[in-house]
C-alpha atoms as a PDB file:
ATOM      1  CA  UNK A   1      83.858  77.577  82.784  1.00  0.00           C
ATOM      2  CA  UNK A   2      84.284  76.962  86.210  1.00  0.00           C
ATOM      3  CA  UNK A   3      82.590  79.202  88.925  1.00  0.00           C
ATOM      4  CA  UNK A   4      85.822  80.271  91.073  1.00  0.00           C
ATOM      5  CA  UNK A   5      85.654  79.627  94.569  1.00  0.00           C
ATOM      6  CA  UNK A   6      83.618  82.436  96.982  1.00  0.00           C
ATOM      7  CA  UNK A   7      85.873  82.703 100.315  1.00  0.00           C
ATOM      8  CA  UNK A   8      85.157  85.665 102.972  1.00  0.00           C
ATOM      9  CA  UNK A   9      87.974  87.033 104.303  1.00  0.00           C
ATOM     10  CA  UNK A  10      88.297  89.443 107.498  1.00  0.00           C
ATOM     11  CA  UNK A  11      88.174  92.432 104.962  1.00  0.00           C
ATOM     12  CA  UNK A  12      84.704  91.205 103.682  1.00  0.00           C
ATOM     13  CA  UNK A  13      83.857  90.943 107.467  1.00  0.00           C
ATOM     14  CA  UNK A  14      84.912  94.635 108.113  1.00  0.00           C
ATOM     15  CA  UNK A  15      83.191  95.837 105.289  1.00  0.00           C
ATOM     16  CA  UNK A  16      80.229  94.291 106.466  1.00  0.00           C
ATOM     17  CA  UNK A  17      80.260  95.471 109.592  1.00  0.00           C
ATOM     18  CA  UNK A  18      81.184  99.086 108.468  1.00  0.00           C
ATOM     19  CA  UNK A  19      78.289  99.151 105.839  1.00  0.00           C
ATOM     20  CA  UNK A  20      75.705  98.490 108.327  1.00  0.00           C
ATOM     21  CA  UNK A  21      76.842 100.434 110.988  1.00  0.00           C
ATOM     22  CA  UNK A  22      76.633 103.309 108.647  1.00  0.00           C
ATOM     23  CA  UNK A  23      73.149 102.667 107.152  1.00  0.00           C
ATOM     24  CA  UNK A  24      71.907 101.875 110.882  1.00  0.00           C
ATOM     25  CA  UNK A  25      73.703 104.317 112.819  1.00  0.00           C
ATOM     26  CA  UNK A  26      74.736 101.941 115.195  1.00  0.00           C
ATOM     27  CA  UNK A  27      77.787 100.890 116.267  1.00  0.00           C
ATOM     28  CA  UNK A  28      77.752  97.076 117.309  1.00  0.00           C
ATOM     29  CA  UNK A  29      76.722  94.935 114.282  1.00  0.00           C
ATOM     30  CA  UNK A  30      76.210  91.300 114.735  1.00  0.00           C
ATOM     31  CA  UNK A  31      77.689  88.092 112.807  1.00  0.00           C
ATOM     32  CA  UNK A  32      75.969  85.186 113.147  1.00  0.00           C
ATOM     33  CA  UNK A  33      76.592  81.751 111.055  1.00  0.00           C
ATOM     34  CA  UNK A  34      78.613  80.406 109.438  1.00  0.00           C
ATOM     35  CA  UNK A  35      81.424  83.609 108.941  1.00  0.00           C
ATOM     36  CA  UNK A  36      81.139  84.539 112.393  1.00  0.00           C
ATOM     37  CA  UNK A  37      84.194  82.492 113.118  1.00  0.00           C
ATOM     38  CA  UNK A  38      86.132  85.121 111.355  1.00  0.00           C
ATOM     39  CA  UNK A  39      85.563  87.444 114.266  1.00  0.00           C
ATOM     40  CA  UNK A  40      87.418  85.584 116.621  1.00  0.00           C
ATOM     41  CA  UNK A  41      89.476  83.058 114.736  1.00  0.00           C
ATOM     42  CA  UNK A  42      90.908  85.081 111.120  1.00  0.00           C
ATOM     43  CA  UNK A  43      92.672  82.316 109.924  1.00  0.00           C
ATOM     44  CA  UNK A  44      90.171  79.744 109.957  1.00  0.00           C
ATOM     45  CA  UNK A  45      90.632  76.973 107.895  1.00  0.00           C
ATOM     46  CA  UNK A  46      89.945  77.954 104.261  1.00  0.00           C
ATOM     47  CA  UNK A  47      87.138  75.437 104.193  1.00  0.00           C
ATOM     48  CA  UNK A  48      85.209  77.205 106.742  1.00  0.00           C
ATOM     49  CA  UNK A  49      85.106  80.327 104.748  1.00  0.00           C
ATOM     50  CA  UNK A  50      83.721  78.801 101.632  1.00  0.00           C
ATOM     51  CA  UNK A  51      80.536  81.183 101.374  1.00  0.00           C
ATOM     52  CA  UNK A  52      78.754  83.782  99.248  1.00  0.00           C
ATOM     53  CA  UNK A  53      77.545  85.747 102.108  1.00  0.00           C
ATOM     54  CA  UNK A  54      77.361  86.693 105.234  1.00  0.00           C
ATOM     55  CA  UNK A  55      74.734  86.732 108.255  1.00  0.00           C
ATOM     56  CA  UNK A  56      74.873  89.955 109.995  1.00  0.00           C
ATOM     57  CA  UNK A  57      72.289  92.472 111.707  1.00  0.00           C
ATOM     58  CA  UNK A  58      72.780  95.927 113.472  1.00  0.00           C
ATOM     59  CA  UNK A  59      72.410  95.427 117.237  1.00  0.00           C
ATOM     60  CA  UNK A  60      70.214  98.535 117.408  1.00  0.00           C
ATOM     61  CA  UNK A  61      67.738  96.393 114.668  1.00  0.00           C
ATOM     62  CA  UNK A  62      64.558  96.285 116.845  1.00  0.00           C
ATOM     63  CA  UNK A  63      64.661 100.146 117.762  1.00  0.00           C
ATOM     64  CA  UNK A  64      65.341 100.847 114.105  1.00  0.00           C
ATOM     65  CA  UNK A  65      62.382  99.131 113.435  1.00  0.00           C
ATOM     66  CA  UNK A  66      60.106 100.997 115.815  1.00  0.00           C
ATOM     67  CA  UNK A  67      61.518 104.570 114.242  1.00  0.00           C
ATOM     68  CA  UNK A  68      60.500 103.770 111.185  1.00  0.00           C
ATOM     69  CA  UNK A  69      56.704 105.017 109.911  1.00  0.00           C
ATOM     70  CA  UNK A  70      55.457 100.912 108.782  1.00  0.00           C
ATOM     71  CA  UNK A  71      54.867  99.616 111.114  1.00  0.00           C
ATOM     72  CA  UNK A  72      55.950  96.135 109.440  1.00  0.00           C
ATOM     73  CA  UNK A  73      59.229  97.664 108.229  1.00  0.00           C
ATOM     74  CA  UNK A  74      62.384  94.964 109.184  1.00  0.00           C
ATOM     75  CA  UNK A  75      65.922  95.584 109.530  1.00  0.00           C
ATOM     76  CA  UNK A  76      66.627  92.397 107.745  1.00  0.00           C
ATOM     77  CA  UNK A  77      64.269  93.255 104.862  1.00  0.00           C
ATOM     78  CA  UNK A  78      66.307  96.147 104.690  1.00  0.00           C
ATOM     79  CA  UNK A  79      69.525  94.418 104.707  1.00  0.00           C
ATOM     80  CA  UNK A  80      68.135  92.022 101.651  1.00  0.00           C
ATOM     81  CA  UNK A  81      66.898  95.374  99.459  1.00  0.00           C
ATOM     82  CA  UNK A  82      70.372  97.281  99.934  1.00  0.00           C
ATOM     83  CA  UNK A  83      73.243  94.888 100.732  1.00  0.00           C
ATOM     84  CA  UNK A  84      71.561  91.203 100.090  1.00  0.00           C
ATOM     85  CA  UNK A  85      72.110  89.076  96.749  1.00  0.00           C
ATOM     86  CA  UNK A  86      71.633  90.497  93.263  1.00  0.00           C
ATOM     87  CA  UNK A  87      72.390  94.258  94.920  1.00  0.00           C
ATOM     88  CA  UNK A  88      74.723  96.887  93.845  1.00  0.00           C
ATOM     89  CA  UNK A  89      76.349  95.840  97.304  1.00  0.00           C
ATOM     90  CA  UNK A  90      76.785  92.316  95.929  1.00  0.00           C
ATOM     91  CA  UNK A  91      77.920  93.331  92.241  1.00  0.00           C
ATOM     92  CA  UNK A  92      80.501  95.699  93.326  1.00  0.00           C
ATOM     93  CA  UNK A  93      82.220  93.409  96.125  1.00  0.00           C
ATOM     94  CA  UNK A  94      81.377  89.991  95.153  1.00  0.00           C
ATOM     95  CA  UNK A  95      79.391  88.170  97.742  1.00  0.00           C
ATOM     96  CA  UNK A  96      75.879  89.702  99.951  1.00  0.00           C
ATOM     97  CA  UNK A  97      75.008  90.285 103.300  1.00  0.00           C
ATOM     98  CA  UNK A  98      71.944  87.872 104.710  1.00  0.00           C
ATOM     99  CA  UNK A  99      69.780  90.204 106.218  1.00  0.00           C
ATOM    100  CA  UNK A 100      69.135  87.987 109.572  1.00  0.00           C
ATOM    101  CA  UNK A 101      68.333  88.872 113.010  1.00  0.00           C
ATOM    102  CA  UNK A 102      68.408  87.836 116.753  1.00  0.00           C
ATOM    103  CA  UNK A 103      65.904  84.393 115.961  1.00  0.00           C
ATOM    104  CA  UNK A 104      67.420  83.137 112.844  1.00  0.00           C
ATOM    105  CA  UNK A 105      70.595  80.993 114.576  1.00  0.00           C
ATOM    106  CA  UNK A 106      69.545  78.529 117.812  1.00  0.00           C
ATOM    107  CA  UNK A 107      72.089  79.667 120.510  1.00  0.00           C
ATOM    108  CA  UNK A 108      72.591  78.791 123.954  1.00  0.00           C
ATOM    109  CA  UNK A 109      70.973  81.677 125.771  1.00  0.00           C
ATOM    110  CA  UNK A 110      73.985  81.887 127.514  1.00  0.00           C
ATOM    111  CA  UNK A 111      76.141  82.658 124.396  1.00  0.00           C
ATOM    112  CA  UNK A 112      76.493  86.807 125.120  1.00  0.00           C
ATOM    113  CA  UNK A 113      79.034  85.831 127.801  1.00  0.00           C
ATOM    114  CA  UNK A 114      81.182  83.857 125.665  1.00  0.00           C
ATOM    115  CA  UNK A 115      80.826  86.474 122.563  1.00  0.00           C
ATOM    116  CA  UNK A 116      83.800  86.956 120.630  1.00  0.00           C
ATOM    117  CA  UNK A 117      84.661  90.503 119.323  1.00  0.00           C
ATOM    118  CA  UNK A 118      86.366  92.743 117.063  1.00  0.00           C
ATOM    119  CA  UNK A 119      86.926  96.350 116.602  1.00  0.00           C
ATOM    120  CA  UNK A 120      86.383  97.533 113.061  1.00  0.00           C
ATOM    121  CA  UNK A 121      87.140 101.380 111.931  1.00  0.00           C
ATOM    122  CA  UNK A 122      84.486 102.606 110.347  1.00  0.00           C
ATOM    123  CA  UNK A 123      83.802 105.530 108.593  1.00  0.00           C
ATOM    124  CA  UNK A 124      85.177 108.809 109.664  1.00  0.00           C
ATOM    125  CA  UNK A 125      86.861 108.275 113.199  1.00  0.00           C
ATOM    126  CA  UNK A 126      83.940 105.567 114.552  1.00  0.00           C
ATOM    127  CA  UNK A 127      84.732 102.540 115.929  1.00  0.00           C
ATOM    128  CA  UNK A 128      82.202  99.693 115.067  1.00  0.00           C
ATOM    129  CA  UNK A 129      82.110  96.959 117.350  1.00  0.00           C
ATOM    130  CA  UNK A 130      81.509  93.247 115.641  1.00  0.00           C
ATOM    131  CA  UNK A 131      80.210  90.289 118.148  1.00  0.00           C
ATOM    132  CA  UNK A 132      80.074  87.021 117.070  1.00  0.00           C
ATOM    133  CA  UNK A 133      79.096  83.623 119.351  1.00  0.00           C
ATOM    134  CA  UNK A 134      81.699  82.043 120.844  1.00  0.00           C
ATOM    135  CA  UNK A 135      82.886  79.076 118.249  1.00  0.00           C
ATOM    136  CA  UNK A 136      81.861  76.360 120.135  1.00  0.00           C
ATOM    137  CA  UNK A 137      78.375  78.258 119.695  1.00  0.00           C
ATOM    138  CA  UNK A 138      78.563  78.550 116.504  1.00  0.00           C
ATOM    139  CA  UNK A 139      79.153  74.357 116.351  1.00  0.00           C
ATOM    140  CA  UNK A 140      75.909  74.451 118.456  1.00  0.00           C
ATOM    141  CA  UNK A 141      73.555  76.686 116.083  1.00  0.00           C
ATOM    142  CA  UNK A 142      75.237  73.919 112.875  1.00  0.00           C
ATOM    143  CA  UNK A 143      73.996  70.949 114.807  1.00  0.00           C
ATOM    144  CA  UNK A 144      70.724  72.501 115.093  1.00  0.00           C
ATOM    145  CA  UNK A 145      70.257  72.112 111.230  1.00  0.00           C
ATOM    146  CA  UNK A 146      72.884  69.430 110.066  1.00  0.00           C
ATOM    147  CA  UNK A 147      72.638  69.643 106.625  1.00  0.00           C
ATOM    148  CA  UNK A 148      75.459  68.731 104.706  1.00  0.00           C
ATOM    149  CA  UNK A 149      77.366  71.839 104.643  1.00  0.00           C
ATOM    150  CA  UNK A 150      77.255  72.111 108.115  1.00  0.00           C
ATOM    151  CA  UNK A 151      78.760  68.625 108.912  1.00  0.00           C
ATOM    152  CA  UNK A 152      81.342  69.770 106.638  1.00  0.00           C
ATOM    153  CA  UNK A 153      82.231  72.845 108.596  1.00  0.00           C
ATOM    154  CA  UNK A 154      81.779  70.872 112.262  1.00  0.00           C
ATOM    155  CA  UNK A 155      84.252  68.277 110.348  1.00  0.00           C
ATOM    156  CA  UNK A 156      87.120  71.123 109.711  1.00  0.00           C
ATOM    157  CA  UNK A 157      86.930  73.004 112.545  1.00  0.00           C
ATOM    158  CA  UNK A 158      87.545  69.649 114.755  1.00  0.00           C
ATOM    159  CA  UNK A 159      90.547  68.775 112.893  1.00  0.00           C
ATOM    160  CA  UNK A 160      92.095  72.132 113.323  1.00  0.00           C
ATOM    161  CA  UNK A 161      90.584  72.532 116.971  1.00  0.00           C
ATOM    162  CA  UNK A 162      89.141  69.495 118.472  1.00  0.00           C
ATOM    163  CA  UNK A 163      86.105  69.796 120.028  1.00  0.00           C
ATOM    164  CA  UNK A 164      85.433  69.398 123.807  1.00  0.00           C
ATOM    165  CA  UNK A 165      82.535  67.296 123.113  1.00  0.00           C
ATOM    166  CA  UNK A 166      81.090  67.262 126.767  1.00  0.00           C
ATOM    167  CA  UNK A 167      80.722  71.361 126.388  1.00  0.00           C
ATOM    168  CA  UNK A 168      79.145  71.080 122.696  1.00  0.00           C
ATOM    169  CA  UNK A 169      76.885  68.444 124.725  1.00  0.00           C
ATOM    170  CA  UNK A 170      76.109  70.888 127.672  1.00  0.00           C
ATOM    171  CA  UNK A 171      75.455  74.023 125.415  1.00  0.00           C
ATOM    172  CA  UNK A 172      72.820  71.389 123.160  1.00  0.00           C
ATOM    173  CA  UNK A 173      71.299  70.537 126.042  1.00  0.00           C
ATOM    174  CA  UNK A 174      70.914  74.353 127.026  1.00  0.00           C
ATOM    175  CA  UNK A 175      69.537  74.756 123.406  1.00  0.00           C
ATOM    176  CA  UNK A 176      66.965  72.923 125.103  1.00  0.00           C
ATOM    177  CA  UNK A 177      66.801  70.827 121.387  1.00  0.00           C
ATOM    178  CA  UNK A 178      63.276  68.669 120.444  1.00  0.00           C
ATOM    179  CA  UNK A 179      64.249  64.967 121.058  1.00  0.00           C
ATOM    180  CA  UNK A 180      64.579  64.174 117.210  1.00  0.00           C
ATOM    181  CA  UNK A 181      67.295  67.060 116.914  1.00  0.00           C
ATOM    182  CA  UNK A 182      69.202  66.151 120.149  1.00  0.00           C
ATOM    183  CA  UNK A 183      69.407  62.386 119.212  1.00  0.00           C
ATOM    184  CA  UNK A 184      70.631  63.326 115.796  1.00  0.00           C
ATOM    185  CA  UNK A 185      73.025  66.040 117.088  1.00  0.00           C
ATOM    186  CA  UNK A 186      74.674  63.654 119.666  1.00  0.00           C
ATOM    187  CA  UNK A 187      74.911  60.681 117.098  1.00  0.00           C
ATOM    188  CA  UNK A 188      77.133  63.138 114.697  1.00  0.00           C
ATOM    189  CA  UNK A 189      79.423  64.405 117.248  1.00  0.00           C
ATOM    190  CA  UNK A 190      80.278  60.582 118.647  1.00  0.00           C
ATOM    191  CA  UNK A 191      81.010  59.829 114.907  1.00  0.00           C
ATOM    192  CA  UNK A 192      83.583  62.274 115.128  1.00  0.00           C
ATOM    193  CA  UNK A 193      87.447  61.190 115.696  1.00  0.00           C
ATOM    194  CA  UNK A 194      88.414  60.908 119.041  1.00  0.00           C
ATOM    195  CA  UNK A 195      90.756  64.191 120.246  1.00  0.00           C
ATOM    196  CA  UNK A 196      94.567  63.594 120.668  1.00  0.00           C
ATOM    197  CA  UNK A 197      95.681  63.948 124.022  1.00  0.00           C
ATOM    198  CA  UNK A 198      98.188  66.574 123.281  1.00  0.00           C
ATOM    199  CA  UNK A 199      95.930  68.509 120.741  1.00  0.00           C
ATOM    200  CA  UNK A 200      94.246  71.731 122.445  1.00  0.00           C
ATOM    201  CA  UNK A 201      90.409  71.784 122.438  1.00  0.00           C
ATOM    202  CA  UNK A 202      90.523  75.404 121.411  1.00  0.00           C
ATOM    203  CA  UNK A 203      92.091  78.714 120.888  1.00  0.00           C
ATOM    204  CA  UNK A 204      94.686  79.182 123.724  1.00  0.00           C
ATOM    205  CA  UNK A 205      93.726  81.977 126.164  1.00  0.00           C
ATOM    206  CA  UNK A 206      96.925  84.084 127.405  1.00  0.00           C
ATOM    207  CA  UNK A 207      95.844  87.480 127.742  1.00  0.00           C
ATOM    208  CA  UNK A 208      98.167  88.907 130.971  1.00  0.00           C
ATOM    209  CA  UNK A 209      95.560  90.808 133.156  1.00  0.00           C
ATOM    210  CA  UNK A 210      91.694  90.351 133.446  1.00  0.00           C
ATOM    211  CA  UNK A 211      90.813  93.415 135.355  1.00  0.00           C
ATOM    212  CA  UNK A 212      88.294  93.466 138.164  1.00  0.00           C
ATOM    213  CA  UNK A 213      84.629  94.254 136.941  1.00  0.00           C
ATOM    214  CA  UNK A 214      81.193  93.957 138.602  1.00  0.00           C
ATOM    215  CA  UNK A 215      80.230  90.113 137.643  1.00  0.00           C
ATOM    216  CA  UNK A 216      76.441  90.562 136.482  1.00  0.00           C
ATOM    217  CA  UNK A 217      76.330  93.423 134.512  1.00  0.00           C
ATOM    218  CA  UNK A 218      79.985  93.259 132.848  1.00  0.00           C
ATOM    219  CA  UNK A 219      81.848  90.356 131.468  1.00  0.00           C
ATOM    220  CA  UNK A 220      85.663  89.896 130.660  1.00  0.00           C
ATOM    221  CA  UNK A 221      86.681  88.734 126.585  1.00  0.00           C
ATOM    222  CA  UNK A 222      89.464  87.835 125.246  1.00  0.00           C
ATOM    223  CA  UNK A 223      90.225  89.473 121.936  1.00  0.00           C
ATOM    224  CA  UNK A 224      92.790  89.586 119.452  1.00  0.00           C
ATOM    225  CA  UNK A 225      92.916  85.830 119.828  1.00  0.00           C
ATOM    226  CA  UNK A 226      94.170  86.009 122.951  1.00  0.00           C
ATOM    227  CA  UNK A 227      96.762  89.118 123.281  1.00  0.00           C
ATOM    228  CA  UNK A 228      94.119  91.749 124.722  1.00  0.00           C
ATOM    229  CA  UNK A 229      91.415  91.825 127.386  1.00  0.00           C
ATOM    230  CA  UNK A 230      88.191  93.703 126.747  1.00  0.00           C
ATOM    231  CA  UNK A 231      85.354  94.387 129.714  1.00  0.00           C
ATOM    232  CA  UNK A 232      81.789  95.280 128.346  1.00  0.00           C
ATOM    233  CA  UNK A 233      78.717  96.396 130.024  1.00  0.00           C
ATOM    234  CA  UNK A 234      75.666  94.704 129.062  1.00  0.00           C
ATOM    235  CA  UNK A 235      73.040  96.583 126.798  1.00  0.00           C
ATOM    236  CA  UNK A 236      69.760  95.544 127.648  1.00  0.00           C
ATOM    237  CA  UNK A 237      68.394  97.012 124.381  1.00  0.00           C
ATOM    238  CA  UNK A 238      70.730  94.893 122.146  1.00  0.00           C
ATOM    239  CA  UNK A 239      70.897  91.827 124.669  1.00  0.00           C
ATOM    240  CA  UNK A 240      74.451  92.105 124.231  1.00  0.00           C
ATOM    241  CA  UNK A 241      77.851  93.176 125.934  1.00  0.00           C
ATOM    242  CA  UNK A 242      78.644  95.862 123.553  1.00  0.00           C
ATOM    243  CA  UNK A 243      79.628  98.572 125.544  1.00  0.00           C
ATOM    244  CA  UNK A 244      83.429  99.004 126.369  1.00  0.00           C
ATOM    245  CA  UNK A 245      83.566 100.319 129.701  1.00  0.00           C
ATOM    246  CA  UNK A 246      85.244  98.757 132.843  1.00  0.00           C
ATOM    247  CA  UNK A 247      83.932 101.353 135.993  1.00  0.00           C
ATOM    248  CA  UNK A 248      86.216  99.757 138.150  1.00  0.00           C
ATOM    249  CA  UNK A 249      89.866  98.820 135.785  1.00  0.00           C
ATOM    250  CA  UNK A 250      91.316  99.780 132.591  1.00  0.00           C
ATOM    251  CA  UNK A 251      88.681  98.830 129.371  1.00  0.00           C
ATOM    252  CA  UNK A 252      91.394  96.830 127.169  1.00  0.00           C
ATOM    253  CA  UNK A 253      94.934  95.492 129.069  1.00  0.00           C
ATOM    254  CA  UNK A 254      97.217  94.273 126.270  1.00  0.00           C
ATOM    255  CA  UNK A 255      99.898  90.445 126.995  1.00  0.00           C
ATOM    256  CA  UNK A 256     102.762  93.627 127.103  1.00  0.00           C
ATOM    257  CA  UNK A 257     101.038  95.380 129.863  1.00  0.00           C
ATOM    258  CA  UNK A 258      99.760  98.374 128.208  1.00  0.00           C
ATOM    259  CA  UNK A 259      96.307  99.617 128.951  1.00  0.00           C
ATOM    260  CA  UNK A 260      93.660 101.788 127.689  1.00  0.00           C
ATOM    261  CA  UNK A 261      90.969 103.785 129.553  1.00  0.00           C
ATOM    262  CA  UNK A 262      87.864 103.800 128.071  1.00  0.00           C
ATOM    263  CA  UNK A 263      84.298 105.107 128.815  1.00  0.00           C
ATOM    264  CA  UNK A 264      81.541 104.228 126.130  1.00  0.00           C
ATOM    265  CA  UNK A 265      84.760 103.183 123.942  1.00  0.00           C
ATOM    266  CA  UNK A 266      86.345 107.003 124.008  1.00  0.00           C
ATOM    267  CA  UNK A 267      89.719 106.670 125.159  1.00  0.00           C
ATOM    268  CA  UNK A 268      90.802 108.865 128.219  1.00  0.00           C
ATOM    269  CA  UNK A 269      94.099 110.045 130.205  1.00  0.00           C
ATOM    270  CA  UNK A 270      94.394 108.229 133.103  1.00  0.00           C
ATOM    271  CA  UNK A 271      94.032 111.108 135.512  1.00  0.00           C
ATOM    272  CA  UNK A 272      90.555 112.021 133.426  1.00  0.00           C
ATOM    273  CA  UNK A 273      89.567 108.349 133.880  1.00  0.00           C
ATOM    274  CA  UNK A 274      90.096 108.092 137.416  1.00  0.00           C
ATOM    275  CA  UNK A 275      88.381 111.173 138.820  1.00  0.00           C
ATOM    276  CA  UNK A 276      85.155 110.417 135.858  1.00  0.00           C
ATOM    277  CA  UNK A 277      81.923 110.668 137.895  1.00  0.00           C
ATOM    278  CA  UNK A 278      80.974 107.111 136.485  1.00  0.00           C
ATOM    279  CA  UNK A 279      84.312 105.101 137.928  1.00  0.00           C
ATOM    280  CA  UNK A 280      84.345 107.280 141.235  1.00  0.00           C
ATOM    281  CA  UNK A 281      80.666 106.417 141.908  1.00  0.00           C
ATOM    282  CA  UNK A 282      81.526 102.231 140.798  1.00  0.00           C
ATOM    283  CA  UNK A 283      84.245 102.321 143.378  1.00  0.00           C
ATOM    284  CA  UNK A 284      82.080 103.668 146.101  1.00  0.00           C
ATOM    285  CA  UNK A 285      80.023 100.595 145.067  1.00  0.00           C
ATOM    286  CA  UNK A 286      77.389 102.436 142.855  1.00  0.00           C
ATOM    287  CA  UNK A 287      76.300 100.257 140.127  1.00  0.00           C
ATOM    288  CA  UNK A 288      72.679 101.623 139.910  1.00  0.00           C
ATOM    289  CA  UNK A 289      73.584 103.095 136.292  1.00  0.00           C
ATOM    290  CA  UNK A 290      74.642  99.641 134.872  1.00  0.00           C
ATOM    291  CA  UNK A 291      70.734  97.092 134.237  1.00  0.00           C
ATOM    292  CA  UNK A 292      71.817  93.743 135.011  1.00  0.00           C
ATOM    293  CA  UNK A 293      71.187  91.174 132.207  1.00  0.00           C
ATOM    294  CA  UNK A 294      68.341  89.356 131.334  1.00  0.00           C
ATOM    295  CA  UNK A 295      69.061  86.144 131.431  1.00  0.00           C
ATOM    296  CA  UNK A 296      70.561  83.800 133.923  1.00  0.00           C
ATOM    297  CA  UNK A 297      73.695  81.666 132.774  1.00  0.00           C
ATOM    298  CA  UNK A 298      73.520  77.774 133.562  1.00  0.00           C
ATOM    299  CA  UNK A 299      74.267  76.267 136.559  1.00  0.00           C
END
């Protein structure tokens, strides 16, 4: 008999994202391979979701880690025991979750600022945040390894979206790849067809309103493939912008105008908002509350 076909979906992606939240107690979890496209692009190509599992750690992994008493206790050893294959995790919803962490994919060290996210309801009335790189990032992390599968998924997503090649090129060369790797990398993407001029190279961006934010330690993303506007401080902890909070405009501004005002994600009147101690003292120019990132995008 043949073995049906294992697709994720964006339901196996929230339920991933609420389970570890939960069993953390965080709220930001983190997608990383292959599936990670289903955080900012749903209806990926069906070939592109052709997986058992999926790559995901809790942002808050490494200070899980250090509350634990062993010292040699991992959050992704964790993730294998409970939700990884052969689990009750895996029986009962019919694929795993790859306990990873923030080493396993090679990234641009840039890739935070173009992170793609999702807002997941989790259990009870929390709101679990999923980030995911950017999917020309993601390309980037498959050309690191190349096997097979991954020229396969490369393949799909440029005949859906074709490529920009001279950004996959720039965000290799930030990869900073060994010699070997970049030759290889660089041969495989000039094998690929050449883009039609009237094809897009990507998801189109029309989100109405950007609102101001302090460049440095917030950064602007478009969600909801491209109908809503989030700003997010950085966490240095996570090395991530995972907090929703815009000190100096509304936190999400939606294509039909409508806003919401948001502090650490809790949603607030706009009178409330505007007179909070944290947006009066960011329009007076205090940002002393908000650690800039740690690292420095490319030039």
């Amino acid at each position: 008999m043949k073995r049906p076909l294992e697709i994720r979906t964006v339901a196996d992606l929230d339920r991933t994202a609420r389970s570890l939240a939960l069993h953390f107690k965080t709220r930001t979890v983190v997608v990383v391979g292959s599936q990670g496209i289903l955080v900012g692009w749903p209806g990926a190509p069906v070939t592109m979701c052709m997986s058992p599992e999926i790559d995901a750690y809790p942002a808050n992994a490494r200070a899980w880690e250090a509350a634990q008493d062993d010292d040699l206790a991992e959050a992704s050893e964790e993730i294998s025991v409970f939700f990884g294959e052969g689990s009750l995790f895996h029986t009962a919803h019919g694929f795993y979750i790859d306990g990873v962490d923030d080493r396993t994919a090679r990234l641009p060290p840039s890739w935070p600022s173009r992170a793609v996210v999702r807002e997941v309801r989790g259990h009870g009335t929390a709101t679990v945040t999923v980030v995911a790189p950017g999917p020309e990032d993601l390309i980037v992390s498959k050309l690191a390894r190349l096997a097979d599968k991954d020229r396969d998924y490369i393949a799909a997503y440029h005949r859906a979206r074709p490529l920009d090649l001279a950004v996959i090129e720039a965000r290799v060369a930030e990869c900073g790849f060994e010699e070997p790797l970049a030759r290889r990398a660089l041969a495989f993407l000039a094998g690929l067809p050449a883009r039609p001029e009237s094809t897009p190279a990507g998801p189109v961006r029309t989100a109405a309103v950007v609102p101001s934010h302090p460049a440095g330690t917030h950064c602007a993303f478009v969600m909801d493939e491209g109908r809503s506007v989030s700003i997010r401080a950085w966490n240095e902890v996570a090395g991530l912008y995972d907090v929703l909070d815009n000190p100096l405009g509304p936190a999400v501004v939606a294509q039909d105008g409508t806003s919401a005002f948001l502090i650490d994600g809790k949603a607030l009147p706009r009178e409330m908002w505007d007179t909070h101690p944290r947006v009066r003292a960011a329009r007076r120019g205090d940002l002393s509350g908000y650690p800039r990132p740690n690292w420095a995008p490319p030039d």
